[in-house]
N, C-alpha and C. Protein backbone atom coordinates (compact mmCIF):
# COMPACT_ATOMS: atom_id res chain seq x y z
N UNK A 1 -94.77 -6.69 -29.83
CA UNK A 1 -93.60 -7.04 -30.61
C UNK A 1 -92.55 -5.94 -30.55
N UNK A 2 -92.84 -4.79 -30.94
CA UNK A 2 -92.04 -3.73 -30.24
C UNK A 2 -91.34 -3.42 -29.39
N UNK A 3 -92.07 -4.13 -27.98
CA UNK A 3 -91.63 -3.86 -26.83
C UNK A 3 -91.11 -4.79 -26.81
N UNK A 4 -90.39 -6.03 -27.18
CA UNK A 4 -89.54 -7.06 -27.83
C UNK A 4 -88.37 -6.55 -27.79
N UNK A 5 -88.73 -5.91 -29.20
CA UNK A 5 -87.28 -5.41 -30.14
C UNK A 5 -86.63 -4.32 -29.50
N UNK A 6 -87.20 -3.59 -28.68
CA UNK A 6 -86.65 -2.49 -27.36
C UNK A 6 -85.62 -3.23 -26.32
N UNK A 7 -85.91 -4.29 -25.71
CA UNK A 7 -85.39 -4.99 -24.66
C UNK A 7 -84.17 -5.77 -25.37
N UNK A 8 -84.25 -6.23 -26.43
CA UNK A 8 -83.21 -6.83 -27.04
C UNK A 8 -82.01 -5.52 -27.65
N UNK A 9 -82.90 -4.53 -28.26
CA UNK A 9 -81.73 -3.41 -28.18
C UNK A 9 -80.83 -2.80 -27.22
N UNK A 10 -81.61 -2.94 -25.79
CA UNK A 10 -81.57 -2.37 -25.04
C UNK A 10 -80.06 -2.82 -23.61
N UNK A 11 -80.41 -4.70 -24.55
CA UNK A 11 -79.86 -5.70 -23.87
C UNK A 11 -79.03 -5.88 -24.51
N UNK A 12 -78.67 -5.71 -25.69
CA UNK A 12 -77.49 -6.24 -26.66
C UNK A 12 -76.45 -4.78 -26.74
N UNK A 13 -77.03 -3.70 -26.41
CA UNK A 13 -76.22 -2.52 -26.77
C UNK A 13 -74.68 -2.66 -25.53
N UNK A 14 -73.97 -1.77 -26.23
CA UNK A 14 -72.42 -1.70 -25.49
C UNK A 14 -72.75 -0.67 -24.39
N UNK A 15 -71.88 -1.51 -23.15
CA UNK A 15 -72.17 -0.41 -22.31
C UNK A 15 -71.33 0.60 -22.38
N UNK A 16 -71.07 1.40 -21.27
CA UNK A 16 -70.45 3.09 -21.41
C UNK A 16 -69.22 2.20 -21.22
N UNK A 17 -68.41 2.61 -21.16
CA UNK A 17 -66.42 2.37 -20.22
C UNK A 17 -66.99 2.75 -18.99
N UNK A 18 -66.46 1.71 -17.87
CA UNK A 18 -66.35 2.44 -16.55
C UNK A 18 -65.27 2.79 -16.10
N UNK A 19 -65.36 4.04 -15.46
CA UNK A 19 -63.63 4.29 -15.05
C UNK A 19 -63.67 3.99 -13.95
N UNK A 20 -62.27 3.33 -14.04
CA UNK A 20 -61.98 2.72 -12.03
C UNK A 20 -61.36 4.12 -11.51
N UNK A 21 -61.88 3.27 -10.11
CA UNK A 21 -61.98 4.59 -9.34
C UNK A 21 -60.07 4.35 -9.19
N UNK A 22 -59.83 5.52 -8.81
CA UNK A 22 -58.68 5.65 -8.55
C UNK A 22 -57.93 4.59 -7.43
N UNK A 23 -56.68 4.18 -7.96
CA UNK A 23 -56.08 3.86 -6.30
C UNK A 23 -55.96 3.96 -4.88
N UNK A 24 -55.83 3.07 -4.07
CA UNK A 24 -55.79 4.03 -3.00
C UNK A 24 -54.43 3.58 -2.67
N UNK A 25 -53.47 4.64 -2.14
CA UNK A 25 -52.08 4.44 -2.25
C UNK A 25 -51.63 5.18 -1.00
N UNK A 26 -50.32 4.87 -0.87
CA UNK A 26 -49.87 5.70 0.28
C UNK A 26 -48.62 6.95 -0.03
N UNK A 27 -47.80 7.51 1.02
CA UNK A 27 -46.81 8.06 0.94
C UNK A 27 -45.65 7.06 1.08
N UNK A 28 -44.34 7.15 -0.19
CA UNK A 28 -43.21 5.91 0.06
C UNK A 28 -42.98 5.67 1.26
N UNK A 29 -42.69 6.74 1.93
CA UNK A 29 -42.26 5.92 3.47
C UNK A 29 -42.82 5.20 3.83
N UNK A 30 -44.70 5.37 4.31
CA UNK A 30 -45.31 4.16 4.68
C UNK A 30 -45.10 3.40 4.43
N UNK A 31 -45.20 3.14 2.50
CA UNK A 31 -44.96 1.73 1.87
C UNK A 31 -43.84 1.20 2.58
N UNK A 32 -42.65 2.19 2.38
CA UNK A 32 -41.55 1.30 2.96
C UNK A 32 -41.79 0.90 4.41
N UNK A 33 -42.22 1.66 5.57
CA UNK A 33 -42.29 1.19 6.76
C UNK A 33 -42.44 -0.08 6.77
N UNK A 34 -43.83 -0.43 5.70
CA UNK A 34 -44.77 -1.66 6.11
C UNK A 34 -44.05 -2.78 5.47
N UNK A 35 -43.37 -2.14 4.46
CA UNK A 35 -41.96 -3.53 4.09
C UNK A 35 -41.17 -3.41 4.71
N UNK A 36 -40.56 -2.95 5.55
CA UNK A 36 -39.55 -3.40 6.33
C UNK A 36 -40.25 -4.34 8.19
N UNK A 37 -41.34 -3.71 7.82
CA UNK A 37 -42.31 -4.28 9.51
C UNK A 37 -42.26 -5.99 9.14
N UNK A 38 -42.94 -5.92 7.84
CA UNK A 38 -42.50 -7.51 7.62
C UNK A 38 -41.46 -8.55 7.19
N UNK A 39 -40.63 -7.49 7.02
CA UNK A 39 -39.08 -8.08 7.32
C UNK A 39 -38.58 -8.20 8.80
N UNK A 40 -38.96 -7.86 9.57
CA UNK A 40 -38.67 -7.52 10.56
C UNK A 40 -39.28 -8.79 11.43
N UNK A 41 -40.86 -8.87 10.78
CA UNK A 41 -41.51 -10.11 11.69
C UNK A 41 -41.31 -11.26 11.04
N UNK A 42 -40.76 -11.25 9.58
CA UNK A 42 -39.82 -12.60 9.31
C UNK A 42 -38.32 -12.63 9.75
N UNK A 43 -37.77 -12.00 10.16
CA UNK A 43 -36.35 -12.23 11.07
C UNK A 43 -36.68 -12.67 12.49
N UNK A 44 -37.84 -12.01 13.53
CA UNK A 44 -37.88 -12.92 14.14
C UNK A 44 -38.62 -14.17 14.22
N UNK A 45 -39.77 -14.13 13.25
CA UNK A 45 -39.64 -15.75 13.05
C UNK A 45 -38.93 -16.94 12.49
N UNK A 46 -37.75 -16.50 12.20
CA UNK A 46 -36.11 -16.89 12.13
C UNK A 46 -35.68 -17.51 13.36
N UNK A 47 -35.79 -16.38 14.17
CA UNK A 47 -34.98 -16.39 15.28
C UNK A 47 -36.08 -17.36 16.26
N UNK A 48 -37.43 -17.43 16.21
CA UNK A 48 -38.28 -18.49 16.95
C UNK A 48 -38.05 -19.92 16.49
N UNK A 49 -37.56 -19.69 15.58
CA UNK A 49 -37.45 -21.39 14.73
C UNK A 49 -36.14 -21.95 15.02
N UNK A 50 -35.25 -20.60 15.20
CA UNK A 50 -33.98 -21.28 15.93
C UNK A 50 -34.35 -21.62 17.12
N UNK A 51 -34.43 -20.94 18.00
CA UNK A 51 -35.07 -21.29 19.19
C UNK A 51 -35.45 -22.78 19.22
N UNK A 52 -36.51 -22.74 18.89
CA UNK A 52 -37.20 -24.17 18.97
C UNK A 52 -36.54 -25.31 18.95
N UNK A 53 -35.26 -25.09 18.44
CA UNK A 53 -34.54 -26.16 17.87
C UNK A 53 -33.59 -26.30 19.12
N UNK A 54 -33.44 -25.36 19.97
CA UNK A 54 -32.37 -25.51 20.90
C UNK A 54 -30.96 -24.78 20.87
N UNK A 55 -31.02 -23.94 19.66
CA UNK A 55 -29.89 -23.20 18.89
C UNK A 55 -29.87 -21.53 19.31
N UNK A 56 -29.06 -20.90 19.18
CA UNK A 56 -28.64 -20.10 19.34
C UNK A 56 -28.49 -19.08 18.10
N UNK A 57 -28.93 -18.22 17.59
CA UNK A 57 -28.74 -16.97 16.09
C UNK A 57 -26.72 -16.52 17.06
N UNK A 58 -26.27 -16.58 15.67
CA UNK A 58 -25.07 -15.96 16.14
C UNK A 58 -24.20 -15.50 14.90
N UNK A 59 -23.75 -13.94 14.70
CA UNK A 59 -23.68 -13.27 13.70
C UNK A 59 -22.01 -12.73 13.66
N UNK A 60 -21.35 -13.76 12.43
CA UNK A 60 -19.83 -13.30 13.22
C UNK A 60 -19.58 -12.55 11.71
N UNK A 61 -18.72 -11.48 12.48
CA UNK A 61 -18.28 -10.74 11.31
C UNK A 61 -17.26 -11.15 10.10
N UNK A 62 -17.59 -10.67 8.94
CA UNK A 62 -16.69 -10.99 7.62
C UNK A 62 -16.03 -10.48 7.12
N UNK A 63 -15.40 -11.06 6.71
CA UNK A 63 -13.96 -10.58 5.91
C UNK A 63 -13.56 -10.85 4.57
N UNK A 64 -13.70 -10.20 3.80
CA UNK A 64 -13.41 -10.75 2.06
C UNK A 64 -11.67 -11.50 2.15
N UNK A 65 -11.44 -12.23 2.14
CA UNK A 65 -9.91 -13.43 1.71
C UNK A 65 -9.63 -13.54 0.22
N UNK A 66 -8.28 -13.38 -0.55
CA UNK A 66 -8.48 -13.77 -1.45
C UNK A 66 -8.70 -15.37 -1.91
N UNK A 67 -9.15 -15.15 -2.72
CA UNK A 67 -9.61 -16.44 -3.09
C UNK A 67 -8.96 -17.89 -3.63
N UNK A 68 -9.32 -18.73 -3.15
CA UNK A 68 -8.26 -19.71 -3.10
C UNK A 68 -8.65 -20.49 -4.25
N UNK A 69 -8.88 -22.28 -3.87
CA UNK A 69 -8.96 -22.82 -4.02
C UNK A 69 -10.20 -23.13 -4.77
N UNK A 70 -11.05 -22.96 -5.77
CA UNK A 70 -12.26 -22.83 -6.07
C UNK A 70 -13.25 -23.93 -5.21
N UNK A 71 -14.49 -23.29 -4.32
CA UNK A 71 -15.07 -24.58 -3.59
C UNK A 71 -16.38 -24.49 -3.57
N UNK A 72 -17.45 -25.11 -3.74
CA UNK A 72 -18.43 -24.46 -3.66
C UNK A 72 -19.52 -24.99 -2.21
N UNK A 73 -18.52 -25.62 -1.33
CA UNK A 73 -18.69 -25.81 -0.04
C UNK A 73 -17.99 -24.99 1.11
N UNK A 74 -18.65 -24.88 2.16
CA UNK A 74 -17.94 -24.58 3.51
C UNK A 74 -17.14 -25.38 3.73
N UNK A 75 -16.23 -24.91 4.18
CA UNK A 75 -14.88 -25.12 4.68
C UNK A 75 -14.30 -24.93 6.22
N UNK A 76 -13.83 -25.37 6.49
CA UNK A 76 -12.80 -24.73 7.53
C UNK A 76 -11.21 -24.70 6.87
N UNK A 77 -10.61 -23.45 7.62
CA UNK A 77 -9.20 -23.04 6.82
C UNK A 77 -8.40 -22.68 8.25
N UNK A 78 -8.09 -23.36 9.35
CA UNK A 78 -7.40 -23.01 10.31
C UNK A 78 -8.49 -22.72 11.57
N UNK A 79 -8.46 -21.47 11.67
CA UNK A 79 -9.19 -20.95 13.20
C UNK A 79 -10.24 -20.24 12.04
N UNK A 80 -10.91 -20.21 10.83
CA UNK A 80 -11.65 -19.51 10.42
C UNK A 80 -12.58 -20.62 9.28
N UNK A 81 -13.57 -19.85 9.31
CA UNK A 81 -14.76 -20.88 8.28
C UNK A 81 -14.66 -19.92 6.86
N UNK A 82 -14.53 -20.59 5.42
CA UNK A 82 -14.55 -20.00 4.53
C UNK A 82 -15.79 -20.75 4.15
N UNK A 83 -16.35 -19.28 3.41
CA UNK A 83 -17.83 -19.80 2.62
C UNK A 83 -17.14 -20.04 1.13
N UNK A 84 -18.33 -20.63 1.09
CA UNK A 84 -18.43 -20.72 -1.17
C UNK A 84 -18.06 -19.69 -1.59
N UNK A 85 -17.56 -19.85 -2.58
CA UNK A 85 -17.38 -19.23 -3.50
C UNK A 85 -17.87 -18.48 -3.95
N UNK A 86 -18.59 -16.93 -4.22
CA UNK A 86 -19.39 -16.41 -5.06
C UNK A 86 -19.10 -15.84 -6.18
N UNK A 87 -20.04 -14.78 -6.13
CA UNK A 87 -19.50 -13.35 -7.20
C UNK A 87 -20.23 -12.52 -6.22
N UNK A 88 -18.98 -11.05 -6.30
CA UNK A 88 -19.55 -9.90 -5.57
C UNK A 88 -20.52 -9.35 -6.53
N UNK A 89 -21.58 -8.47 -5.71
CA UNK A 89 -22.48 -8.15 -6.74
C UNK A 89 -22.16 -6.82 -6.14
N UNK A 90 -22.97 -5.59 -6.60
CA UNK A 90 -22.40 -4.08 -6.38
C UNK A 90 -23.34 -3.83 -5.43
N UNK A 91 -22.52 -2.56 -4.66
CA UNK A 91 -22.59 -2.21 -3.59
C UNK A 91 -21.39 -2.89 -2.27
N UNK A 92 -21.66 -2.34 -1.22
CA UNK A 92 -20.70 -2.75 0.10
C UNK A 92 -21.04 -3.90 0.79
N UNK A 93 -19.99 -4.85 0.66
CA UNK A 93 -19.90 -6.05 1.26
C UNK A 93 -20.60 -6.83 2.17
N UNK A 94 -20.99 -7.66 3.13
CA UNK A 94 -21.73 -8.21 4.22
C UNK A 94 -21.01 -7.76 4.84
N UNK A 95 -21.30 -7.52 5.75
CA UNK A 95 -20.27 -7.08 7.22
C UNK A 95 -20.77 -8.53 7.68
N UNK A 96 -21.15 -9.16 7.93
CA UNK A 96 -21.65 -10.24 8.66
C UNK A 96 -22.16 -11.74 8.29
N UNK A 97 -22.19 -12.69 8.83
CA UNK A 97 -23.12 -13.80 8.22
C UNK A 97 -23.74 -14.87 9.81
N UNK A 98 -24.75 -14.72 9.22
CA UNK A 98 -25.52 -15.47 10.35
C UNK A 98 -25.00 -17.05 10.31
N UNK A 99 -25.22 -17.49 11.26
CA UNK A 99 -24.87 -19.06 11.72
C UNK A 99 -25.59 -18.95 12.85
N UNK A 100 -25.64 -20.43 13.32
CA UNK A 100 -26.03 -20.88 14.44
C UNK A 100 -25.57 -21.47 15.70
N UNK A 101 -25.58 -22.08 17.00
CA UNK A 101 -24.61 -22.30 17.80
C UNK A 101 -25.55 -23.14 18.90
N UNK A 102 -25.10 -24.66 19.47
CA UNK A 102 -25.80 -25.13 20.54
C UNK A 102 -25.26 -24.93 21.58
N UNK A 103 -25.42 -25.46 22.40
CA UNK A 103 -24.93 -25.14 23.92
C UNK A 103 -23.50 -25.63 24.02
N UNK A 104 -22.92 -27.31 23.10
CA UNK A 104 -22.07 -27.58 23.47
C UNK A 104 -21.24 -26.86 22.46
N UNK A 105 -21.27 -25.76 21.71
CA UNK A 105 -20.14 -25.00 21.27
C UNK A 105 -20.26 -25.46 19.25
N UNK A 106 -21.40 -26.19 18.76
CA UNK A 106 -21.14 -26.93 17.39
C UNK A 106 -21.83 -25.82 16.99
N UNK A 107 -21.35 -24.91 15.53
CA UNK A 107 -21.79 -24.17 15.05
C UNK A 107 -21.90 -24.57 13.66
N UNK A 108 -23.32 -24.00 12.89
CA UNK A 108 -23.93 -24.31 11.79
C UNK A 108 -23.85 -22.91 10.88
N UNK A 109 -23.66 -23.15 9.64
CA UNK A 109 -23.45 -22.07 8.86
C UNK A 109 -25.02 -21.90 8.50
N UNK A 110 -26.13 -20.75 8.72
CA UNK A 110 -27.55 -20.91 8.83
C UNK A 110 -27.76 -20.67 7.31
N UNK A 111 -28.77 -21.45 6.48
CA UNK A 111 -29.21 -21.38 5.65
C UNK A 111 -30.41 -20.93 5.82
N UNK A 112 -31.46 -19.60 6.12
CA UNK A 112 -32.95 -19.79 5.80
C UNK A 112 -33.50 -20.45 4.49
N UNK A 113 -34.49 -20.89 5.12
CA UNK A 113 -35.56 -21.35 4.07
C UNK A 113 -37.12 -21.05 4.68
N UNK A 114 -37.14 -19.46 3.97
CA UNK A 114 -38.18 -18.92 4.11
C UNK A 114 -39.49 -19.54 3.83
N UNK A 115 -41.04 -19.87 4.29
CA UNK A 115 -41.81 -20.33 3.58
C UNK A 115 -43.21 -19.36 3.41
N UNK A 116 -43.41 -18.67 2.76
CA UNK A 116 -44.09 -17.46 2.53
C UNK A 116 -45.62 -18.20 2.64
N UNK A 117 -46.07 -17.19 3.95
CA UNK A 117 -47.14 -17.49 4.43
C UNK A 117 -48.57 -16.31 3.91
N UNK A 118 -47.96 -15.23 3.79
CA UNK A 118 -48.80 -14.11 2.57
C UNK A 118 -48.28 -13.69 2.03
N UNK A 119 -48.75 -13.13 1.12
CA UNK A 119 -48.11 -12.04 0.10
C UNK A 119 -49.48 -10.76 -0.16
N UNK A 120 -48.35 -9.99 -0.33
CA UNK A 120 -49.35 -8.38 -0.53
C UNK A 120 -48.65 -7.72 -0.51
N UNK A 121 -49.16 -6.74 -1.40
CA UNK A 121 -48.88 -5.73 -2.29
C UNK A 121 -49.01 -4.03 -2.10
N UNK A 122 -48.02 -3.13 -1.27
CA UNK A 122 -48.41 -2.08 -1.03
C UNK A 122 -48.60 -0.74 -1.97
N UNK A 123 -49.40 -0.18 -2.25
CA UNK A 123 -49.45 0.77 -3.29
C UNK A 123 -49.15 2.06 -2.73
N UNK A 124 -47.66 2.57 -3.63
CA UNK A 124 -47.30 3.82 -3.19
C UNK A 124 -47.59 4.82 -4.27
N UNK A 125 -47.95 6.06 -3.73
CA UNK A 125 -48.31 7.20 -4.47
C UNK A 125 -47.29 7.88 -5.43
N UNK A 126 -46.04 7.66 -5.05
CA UNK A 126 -44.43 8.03 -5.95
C UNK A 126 -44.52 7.17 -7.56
N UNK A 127 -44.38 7.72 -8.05
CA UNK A 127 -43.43 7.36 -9.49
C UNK A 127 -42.34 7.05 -9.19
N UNK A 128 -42.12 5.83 -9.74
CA UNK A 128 -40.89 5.04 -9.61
C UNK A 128 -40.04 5.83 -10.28
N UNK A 129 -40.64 6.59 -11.68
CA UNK A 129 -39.33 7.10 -12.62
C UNK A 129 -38.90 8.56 -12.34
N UNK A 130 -39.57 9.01 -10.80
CA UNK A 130 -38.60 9.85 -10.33
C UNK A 130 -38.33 9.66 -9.15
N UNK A 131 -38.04 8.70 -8.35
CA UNK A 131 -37.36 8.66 -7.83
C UNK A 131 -35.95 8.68 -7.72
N UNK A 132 -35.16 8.82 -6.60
CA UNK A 132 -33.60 8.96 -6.74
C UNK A 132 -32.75 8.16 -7.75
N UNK A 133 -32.51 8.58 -8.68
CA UNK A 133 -31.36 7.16 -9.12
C UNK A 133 -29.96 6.81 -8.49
N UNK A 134 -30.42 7.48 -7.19
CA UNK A 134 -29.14 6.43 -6.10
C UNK A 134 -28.87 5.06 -6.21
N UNK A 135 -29.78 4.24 -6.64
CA UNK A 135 -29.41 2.98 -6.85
C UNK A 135 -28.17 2.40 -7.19
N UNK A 136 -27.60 1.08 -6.95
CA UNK A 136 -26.18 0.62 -7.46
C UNK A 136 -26.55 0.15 -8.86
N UNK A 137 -25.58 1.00 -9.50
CA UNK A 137 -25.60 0.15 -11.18
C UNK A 137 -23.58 -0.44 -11.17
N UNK A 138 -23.86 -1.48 -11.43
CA UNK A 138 -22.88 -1.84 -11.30
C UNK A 138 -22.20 -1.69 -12.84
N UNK A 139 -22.73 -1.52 -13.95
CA UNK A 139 -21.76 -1.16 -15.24
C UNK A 139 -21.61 -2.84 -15.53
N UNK A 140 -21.16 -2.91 -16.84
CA UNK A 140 -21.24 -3.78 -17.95
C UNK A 140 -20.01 -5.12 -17.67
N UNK A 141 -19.44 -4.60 -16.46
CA UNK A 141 -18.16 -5.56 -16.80
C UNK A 141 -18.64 -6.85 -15.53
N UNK A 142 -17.78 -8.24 -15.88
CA UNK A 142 -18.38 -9.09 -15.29
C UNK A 142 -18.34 -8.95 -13.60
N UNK A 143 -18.57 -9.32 -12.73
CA UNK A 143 -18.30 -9.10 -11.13
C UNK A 143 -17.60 -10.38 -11.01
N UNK A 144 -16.20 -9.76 -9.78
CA UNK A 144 -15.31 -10.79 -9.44
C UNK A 144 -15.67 -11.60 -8.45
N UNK A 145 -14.38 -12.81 -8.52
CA UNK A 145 -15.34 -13.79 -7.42
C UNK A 145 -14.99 -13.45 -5.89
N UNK A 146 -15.05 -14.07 -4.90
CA UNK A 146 -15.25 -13.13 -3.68
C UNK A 146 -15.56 -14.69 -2.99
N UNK A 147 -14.49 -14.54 -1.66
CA UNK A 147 -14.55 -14.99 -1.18
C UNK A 147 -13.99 -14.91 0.39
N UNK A 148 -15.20 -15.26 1.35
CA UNK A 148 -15.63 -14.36 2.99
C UNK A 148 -15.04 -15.67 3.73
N UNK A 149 -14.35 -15.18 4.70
CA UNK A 149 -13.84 -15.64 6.05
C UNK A 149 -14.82 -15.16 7.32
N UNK A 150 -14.73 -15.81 8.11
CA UNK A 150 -15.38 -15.98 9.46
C UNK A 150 -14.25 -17.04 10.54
N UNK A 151 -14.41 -15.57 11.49
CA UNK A 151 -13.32 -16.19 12.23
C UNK A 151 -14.15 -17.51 13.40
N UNK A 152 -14.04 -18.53 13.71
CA UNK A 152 -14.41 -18.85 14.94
C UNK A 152 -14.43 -18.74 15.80
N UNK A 153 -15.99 -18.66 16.46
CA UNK A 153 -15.17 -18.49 17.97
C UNK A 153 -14.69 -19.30 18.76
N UNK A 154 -13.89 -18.94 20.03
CA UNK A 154 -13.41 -19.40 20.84
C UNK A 154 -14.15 -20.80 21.33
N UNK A 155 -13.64 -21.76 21.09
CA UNK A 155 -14.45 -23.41 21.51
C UNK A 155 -15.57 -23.82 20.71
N UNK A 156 -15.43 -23.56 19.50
CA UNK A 156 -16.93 -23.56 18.57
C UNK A 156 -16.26 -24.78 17.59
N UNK A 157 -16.88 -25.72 16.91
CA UNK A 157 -16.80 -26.53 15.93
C UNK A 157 -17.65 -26.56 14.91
N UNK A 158 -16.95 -26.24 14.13
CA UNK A 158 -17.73 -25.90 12.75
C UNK A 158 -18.15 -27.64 12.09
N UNK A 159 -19.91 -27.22 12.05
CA UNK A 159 -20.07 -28.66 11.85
C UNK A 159 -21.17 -28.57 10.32
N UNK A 160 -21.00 -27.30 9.51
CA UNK A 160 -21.56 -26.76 7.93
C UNK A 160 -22.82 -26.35 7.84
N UNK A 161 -23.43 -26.77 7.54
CA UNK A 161 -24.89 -25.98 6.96
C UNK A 161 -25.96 -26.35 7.49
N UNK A 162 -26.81 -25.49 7.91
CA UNK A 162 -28.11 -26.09 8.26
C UNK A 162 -29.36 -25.46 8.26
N UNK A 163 -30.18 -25.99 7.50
CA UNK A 163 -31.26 -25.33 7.06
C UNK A 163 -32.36 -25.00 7.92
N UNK A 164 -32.90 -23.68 8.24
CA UNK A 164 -34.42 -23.56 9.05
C UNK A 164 -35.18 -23.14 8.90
N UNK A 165 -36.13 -24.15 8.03
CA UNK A 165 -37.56 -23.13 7.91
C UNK A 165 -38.15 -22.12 8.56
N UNK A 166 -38.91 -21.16 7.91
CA UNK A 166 -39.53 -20.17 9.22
C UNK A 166 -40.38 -19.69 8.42
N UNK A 167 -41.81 -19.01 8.59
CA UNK A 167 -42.79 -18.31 8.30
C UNK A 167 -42.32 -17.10 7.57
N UNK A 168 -42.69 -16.38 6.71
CA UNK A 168 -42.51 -15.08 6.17
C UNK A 168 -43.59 -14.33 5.93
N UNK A 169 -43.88 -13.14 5.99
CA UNK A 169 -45.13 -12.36 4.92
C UNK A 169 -43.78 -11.56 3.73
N UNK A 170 -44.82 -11.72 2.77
CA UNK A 170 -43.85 -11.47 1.49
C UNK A 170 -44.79 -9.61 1.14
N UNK A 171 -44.22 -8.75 0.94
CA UNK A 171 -44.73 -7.22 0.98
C UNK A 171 -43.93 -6.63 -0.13
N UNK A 172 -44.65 -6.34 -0.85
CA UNK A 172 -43.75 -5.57 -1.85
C UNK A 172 -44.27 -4.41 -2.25
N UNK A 173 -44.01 -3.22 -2.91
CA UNK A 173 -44.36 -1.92 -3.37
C UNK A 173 -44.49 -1.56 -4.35
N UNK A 174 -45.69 -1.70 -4.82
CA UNK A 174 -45.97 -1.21 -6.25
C UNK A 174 -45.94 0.67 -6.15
N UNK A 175 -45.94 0.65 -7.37
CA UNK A 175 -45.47 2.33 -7.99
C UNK A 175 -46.81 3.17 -8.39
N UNK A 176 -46.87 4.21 -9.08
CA UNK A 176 -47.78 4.63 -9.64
C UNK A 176 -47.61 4.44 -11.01
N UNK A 177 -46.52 4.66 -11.73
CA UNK A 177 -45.81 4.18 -13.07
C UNK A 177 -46.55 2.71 -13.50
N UNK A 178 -47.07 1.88 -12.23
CA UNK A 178 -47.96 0.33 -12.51
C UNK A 178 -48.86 0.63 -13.20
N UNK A 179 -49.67 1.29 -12.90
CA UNK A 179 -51.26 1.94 -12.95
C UNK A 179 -51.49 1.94 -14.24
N UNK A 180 -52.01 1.76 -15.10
CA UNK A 180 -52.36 2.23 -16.34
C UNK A 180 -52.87 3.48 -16.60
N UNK A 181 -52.54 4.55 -17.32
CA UNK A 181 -52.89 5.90 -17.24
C UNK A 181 -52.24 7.06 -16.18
N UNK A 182 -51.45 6.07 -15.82
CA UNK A 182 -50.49 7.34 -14.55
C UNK A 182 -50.41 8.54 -15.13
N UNK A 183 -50.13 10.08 -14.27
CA UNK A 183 -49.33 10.53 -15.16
C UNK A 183 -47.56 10.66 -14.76
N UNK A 184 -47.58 9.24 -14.35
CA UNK A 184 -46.17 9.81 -14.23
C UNK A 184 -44.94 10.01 -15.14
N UNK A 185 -43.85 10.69 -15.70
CA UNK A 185 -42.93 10.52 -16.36
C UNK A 185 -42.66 9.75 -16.61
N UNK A 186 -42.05 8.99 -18.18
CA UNK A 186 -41.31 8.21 -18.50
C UNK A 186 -40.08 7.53 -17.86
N UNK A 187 -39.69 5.87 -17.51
CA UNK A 187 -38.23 6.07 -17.12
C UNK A 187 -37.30 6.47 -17.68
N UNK A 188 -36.15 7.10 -16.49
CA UNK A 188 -34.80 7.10 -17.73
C UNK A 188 -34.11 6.01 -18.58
N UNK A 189 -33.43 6.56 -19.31
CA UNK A 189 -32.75 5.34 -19.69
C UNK A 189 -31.54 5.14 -18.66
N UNK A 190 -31.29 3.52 -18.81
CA UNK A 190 -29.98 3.08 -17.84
C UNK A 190 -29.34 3.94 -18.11
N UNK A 191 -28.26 3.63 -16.80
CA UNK A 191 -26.45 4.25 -17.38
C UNK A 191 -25.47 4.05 -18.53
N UNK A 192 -25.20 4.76 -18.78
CA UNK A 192 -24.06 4.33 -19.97
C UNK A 192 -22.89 3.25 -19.26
């Protein structure tokens, strides 16, 4: 009976805490390498899906216009394609916008439609809350609207939007600041 009441103590008692073993993490750059590697192999599986289709990737440069007419379609405005309407968000402009192009000269304003084939998660050894605060803070006031020209090219017919699925791996970078028990510093507070 004893040897009962042993096994049931023995079995009912709390165990210790286990501590997890530590992370295994990298140096930021890696992290970043390995997010940009899979940006890299989702642009060209962009560019295979155009392909396939018979199309052409074709990247004409932009130009902020003031803004006209409020639209929230493509347009044509003469010898140039105006996009929608947006809001600028902070930081420096697109220099560029992708479209597409067939043989006989009909060009498509390219919409991706990424379809995320993995996802994973790289663990970097940095504290997020010291890293650079180079980041864009754009401040409290609303962002104006903004609106991009694209010139055509020479014998091209702008014929609007067109959507192309393509494969993605989705990679993102976790911090050490994630971790529970880091020791990393507190964040700052935003900007004034």
């Amino acid at each position: 009976m004893r040897w009962s009441l042993l096994v049931l103590v023995a079995c009912g008692a709390p165990q210790p805490a286990t501590h997890r073993p530590p992370r295994a993490c990298v140096a930021l750059a890696d992290a970043q390498m390995e997010e940009q590697s899979a940006r890299d192999r989702g642009r060209q599986s962009l560019t295979d899906a155009i392909a396939a289709r018979g199309l052409t990737l074709v990247t004409l440069p932009a130009k902020s216009v003031d803004v006209g007419e409020h639209s929230n379609e493509w347009r044509v405005d003469g010898a140039r394609v105006l996009a929608p309407i947006g809001m600028q968000g902070c930081g420096p402009l697109p220099e560029g916008g992708d479209f597409v192009r067939d043989a006989t000269g009909q060009l498509w304003a390219l919409l991706p439609a990424p379809v995320a084939k993995s996802q994973r998660t790289v663990a970097s050894c940095s504290c997020r809350s010291e890293l650079s605060a180079g980041g864009l803070h754009c401040g409290g006031a609303a962002p104006p609207p903004l609106q991009l020209a694209y010139d055509l090219p020479a014998g091209a017919t702008f014929r609007g939007t067109l959507i192309v699925q393509y494969d993605m791996e989705v990679v993102s970078i976790s911090y050490a600041d994630d971790d529970p028990g880091s020791r990393c510093p507190p964040m700052p507070p935003p900007p004034a």
